[in-house]
C-alpha atoms as a PDB file:
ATOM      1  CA  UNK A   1     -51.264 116.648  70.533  1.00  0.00           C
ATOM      2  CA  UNK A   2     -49.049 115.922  67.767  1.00  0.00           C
ATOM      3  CA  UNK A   3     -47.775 118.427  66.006  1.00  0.00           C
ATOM      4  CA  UNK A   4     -47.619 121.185  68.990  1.00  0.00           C
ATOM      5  CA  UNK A   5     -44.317 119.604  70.916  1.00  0.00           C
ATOM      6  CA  UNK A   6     -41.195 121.513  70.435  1.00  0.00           C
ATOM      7  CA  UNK A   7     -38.015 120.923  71.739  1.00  0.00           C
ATOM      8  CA  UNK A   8     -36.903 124.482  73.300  1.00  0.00           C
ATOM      9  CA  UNK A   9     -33.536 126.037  74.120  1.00  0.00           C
ATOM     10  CA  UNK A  10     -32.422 128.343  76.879  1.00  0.00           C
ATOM     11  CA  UNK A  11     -30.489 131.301  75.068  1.00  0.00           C
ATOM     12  CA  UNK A  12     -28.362 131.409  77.892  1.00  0.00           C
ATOM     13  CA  UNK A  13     -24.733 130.368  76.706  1.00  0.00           C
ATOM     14  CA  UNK A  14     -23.758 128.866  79.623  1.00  0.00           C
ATOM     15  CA  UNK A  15     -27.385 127.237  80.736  1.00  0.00           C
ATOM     16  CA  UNK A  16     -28.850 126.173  77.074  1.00  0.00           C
ATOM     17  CA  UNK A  17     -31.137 123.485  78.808  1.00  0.00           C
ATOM     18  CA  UNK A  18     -32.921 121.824  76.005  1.00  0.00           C
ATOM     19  CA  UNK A  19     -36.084 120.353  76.564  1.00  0.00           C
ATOM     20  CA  UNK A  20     -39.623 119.542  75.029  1.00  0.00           C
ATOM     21  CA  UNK A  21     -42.969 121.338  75.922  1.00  0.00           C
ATOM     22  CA  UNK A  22     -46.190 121.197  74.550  1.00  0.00           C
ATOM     23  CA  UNK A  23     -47.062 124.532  73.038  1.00  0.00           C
ATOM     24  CA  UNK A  24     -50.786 123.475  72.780  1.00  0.00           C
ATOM     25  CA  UNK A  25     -51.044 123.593  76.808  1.00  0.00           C
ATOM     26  CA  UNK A  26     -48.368 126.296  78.113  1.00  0.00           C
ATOM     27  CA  UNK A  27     -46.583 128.471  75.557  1.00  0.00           C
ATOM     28  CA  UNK A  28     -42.950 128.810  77.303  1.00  0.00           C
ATOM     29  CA  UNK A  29     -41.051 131.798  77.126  1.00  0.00           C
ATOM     30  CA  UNK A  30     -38.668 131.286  80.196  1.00  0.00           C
ATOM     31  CA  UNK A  31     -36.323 128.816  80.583  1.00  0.00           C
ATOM     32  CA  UNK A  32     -37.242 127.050  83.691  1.00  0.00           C
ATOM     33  CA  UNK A  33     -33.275 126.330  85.290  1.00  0.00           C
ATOM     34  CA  UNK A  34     -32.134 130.099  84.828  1.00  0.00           C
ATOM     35  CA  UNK A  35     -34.819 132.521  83.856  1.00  0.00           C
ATOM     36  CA  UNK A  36     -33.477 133.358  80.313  1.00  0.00           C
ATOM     37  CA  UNK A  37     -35.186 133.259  77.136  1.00  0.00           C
ATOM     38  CA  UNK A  38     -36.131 130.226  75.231  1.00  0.00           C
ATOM     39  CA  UNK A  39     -36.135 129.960  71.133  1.00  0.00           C
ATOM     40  CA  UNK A  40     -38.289 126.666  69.329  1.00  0.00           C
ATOM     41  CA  UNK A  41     -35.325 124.601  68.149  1.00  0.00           C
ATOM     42  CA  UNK A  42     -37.014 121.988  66.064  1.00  0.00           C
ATOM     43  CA  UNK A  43     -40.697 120.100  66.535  1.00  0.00           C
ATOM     44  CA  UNK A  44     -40.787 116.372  67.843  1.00  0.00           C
ATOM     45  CA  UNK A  45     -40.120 113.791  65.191  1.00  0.00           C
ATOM     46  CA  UNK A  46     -43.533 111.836  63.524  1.00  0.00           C
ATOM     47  CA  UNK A  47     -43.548 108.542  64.968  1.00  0.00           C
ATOM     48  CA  UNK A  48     -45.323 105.565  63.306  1.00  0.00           C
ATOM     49  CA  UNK A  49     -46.660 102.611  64.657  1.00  0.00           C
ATOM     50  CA  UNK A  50     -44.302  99.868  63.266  1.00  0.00           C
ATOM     51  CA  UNK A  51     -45.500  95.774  62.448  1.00  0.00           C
ATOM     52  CA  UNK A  52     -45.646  93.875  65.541  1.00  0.00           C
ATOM     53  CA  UNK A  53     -43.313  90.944  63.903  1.00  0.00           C
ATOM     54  CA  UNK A  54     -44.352  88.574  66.986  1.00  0.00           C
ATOM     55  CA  UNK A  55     -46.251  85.107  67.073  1.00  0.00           C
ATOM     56  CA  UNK A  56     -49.601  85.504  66.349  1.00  0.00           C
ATOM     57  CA  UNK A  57     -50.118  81.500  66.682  1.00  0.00           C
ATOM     58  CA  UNK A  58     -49.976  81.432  70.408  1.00  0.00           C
ATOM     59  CA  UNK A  59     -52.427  82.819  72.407  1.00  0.00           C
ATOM     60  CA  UNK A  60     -50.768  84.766  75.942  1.00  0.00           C
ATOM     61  CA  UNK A  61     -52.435  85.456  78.982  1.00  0.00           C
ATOM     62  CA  UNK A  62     -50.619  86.645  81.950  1.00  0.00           C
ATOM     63  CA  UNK A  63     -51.134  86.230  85.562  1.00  0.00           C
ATOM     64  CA  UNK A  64     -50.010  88.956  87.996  1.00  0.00           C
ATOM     65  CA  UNK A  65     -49.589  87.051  91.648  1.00  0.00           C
ATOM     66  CA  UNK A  66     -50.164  90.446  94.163  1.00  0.00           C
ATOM     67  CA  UNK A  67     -48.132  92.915  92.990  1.00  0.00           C
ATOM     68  CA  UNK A  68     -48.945  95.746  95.190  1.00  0.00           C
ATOM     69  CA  UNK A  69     -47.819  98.887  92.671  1.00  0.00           C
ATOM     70  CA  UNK A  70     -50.483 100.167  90.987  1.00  0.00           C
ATOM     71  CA  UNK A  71     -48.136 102.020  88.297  1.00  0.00           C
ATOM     72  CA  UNK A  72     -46.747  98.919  87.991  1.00  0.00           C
ATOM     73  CA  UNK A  73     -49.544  96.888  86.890  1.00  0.00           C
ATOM     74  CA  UNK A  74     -50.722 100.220  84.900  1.00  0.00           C
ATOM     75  CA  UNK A  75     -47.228  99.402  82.928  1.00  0.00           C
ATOM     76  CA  UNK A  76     -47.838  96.068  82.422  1.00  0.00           C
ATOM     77  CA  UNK A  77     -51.111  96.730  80.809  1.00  0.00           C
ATOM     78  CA  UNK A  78     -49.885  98.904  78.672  1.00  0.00           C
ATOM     79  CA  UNK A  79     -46.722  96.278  77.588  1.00  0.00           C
ATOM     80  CA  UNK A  80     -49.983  93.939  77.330  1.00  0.00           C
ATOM     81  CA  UNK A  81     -51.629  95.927  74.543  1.00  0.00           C
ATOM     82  CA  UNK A  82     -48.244  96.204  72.742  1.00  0.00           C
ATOM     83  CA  UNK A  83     -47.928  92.758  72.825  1.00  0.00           C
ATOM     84  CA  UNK A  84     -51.198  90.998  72.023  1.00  0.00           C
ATOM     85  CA  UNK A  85     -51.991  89.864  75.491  1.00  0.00           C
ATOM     86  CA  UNK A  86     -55.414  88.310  75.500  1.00  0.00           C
ATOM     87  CA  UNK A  87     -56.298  89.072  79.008  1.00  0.00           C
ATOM     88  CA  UNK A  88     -54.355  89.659  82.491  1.00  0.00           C
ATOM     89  CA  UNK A  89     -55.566  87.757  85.849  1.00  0.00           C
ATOM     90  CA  UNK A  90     -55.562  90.353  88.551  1.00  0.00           C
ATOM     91  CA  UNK A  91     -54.460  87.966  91.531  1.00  0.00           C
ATOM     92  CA  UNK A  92     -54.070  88.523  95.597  1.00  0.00           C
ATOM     93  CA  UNK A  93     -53.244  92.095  96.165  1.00  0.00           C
ATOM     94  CA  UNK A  94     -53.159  93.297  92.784  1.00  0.00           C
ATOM     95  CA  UNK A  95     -54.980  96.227  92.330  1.00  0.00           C
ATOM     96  CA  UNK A  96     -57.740  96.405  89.614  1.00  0.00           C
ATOM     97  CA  UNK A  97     -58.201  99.636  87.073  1.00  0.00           C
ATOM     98  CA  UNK A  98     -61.821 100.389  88.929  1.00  0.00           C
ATOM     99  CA  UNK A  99     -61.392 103.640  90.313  1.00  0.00           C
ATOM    100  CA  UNK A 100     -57.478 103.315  90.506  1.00  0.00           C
ATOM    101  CA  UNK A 101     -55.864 106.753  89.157  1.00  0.00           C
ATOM    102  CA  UNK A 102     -52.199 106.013  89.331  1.00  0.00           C
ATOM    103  CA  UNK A 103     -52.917 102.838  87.511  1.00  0.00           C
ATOM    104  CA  UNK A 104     -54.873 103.946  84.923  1.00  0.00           C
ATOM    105  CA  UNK A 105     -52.354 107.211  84.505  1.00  0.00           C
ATOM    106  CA  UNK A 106     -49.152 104.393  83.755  1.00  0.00           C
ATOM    107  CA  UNK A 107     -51.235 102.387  81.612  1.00  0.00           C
ATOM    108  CA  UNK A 108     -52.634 105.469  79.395  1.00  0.00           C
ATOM    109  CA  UNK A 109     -56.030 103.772  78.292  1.00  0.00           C
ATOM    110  CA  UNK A 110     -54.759 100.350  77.743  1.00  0.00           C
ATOM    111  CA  UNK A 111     -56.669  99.065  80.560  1.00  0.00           C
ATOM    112  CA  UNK A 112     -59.751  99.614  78.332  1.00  0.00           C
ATOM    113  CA  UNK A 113     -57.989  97.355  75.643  1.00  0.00           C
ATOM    114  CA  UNK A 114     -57.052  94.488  77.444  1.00  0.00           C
ATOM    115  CA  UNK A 115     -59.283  92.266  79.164  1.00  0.00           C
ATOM    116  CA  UNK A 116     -58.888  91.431  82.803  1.00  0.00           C
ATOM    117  CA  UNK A 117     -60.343  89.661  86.106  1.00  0.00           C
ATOM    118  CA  UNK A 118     -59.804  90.057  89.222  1.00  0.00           C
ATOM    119  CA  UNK A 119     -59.092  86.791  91.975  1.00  0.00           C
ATOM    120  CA  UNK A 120     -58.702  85.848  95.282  1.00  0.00           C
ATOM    121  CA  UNK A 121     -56.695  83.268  94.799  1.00  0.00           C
ATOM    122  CA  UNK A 122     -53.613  82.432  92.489  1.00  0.00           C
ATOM    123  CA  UNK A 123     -53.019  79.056  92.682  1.00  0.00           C
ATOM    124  CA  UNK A 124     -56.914  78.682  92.048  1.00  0.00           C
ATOM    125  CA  UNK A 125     -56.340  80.135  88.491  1.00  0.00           C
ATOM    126  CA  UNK A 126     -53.437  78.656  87.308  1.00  0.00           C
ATOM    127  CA  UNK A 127     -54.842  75.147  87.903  1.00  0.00           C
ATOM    128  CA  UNK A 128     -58.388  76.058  86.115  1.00  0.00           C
ATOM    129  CA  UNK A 129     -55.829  77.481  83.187  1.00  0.00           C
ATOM    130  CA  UNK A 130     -53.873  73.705  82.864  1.00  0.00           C
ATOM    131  CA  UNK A 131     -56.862  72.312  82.561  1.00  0.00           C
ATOM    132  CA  UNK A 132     -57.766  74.251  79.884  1.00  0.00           C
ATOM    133  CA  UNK A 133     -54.613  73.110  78.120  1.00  0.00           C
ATOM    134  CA  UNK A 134     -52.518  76.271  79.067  1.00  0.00           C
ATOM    135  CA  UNK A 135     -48.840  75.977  79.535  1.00  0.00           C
ATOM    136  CA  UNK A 136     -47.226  77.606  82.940  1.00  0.00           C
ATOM    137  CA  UNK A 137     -44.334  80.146  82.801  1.00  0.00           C
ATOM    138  CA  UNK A 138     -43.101  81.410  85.846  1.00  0.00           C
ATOM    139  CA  UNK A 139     -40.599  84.447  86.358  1.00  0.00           C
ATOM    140  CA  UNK A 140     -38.606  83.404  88.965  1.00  0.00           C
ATOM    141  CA  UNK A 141     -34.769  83.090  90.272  1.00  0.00           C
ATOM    142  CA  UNK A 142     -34.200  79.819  91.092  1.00  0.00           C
ATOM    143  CA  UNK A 143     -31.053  76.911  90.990  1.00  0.00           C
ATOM    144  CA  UNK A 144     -33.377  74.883  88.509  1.00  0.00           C
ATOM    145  CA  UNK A 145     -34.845  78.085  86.433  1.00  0.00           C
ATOM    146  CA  UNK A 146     -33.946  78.098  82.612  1.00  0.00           C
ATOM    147  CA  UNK A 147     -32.817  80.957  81.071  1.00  0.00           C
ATOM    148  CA  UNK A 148     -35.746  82.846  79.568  1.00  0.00           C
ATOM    149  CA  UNK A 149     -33.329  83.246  75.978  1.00  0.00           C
ATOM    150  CA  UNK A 150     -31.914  79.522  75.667  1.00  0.00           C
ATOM    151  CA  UNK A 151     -34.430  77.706  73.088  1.00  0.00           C
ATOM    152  CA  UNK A 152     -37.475  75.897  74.720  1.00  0.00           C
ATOM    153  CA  UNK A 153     -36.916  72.598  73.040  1.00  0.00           C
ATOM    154  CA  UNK A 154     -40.871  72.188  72.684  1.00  0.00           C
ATOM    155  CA  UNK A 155     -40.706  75.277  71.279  1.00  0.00           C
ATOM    156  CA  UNK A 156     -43.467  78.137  71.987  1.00  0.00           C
ATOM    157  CA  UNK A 157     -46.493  76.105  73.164  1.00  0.00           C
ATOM    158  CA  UNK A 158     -50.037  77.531  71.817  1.00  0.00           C
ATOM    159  CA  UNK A 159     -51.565  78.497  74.401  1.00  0.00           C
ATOM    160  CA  UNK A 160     -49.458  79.711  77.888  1.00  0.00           C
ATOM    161  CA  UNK A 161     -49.584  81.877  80.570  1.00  0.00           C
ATOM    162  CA  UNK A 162     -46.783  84.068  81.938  1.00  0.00           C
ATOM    163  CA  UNK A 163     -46.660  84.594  85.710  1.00  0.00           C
ATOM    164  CA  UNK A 164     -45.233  87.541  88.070  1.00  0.00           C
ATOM    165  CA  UNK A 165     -44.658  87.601  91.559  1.00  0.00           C
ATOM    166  CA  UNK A 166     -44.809  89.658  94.369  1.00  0.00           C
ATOM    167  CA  UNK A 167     -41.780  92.167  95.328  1.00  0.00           C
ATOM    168  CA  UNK A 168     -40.370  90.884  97.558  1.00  0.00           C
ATOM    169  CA  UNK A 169     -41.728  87.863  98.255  1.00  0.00           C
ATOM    170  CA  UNK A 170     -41.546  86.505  94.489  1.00  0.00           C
ATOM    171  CA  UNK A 171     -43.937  84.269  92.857  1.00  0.00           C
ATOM    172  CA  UNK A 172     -46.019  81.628  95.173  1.00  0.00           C
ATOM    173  CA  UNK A 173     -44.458  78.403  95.670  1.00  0.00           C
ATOM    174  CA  UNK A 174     -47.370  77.150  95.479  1.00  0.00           C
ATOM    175  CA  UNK A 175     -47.762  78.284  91.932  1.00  0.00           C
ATOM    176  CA  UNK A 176     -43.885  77.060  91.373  1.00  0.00           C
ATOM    177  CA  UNK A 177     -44.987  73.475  91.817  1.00  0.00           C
ATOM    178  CA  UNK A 178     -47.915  73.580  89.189  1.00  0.00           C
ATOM    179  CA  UNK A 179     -45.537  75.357  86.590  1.00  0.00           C
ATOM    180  CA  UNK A 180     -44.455  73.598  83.514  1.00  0.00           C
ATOM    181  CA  UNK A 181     -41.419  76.012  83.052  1.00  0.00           C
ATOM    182  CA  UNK A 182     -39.844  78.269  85.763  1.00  0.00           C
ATOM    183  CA  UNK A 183     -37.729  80.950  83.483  1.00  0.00           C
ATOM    184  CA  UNK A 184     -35.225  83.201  84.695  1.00  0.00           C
ATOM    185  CA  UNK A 185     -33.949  86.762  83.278  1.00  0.00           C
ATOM    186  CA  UNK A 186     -30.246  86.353  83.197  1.00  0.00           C
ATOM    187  CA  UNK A 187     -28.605  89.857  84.532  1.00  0.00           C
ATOM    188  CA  UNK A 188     -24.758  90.929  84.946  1.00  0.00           C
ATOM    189  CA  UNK A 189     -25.111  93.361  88.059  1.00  0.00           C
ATOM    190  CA  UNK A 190     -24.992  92.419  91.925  1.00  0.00           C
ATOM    191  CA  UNK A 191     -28.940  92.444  92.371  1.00  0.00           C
ATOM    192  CA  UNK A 192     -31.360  89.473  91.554  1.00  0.00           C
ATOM    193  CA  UNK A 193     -34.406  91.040  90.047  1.00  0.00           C
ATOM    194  CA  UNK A 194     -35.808  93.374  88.019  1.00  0.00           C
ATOM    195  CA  UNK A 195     -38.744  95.972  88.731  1.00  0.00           C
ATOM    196  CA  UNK A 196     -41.551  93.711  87.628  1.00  0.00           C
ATOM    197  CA  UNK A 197     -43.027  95.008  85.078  1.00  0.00           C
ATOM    198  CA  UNK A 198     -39.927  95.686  83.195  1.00  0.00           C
ATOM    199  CA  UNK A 199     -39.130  91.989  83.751  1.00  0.00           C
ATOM    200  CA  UNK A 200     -42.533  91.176  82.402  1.00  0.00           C
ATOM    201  CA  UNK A 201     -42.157  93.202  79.544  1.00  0.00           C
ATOM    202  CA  UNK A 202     -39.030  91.639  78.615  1.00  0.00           C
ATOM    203  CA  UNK A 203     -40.192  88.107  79.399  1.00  0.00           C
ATOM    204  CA  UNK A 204     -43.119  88.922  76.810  1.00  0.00           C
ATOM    205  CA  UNK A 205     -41.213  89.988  73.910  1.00  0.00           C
ATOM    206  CA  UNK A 206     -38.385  87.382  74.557  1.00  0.00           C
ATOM    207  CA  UNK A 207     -40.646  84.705  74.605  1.00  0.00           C
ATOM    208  CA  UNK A 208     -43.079  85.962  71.423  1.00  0.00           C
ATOM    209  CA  UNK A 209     -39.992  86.697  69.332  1.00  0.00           C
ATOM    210  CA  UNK A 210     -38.391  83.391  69.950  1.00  0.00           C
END
């Protein structure tokens, strides 16, 4: 609860970890690395919920093509109620909030907030979503990929889907084929990808701020 989070301070000279706790649910007096006591240094700053300053003209789904981590997909929930997502197609292996605890722990009650459905099949969905006039986004390394901050010279369409793969494995190729826009996250380091739902979230934002 707000309001009860300190940030506490070993006494120790040479420890002085520095950490927050909670007072509401355990009221430290030891410092947990050396024993010695602790002192309240200063509570937790107020945060405030700032404007979202994203499109609001184009409506988002997003399609998650079996990802097997349930934290993950509890994480991309949550970056899905941040963001305005209007619902989240639970494809393949992806696991679904019904009884899931590690999903619904990452996604802290946003799973509530966003709609979802589950499916068998991915392909089947992103075809049913072009003919409803959606546009295709896929995440996904390839040769032809655009990079996901270069200007789309349509512009942001008004109604699109965004589409994760599988880790390893990557995104279907059979979804690759449908897609109107395969987008890539351009990176500096030796590896190819990003955990997925960080790539998602930045995909997201990158795309509604553009």
């Amino acid at each position: 609860m707000t309001g009860h989070i300190f940030f506490l301070e070993c006494k120790n000279q040479q420890c002085k970890f520095r950490f927050p706790l909670d007072l509401s649910m355990y009221e430290g007096s030891f410092c947990p690395r050396c024993g010695a006591d602790l002192e309240k240094v200063t509570p937790q700053v107020s945060q405030w919920k700032p404007g979202s300053g994203l499109s609001t003209k184009a409506q988002v789904v997003g399609i998650l093509d079996n990802i097997r981590s349930a934290q993950n997909v509890g994480s991309i929930f949550r970056t899905s109620e941040a963001a305005g997502i209007a619902r989240l197609y639970l494809c393949g292996l992806t696991p679904s909030p019904l009884g899931n605890h590690n999903l619904s722990k990452s996604a802290l009650g946003s799973e509530e907030r966003v709609a979802w459905s589950a499916h068998n099949n991915t392909v089947q969905v992103v075809r049913l979503l072009k003919s409803e006039g959606y546009q295709i986004f896929a995440l996904e390394c390839l040769p032809e990929a655009e990079n996901l901050f270069s200007p789309l010279q349509s512009g942001i369409p008004g109604k699109f889907a965004l589409i994760v793969g599988n880790e390893p494995a990557g995104v279907d190729p059979g979804i690759l084929t449908l897609a109107n826009r395969v987008l890539y996250i351009p990176m500096a380091g030796q590896k190819t990808s990003l955990n997925v739902a960080v790539a998602f979230g930045i995909a997201v934002y990158g795309l509604l701020s553009a």
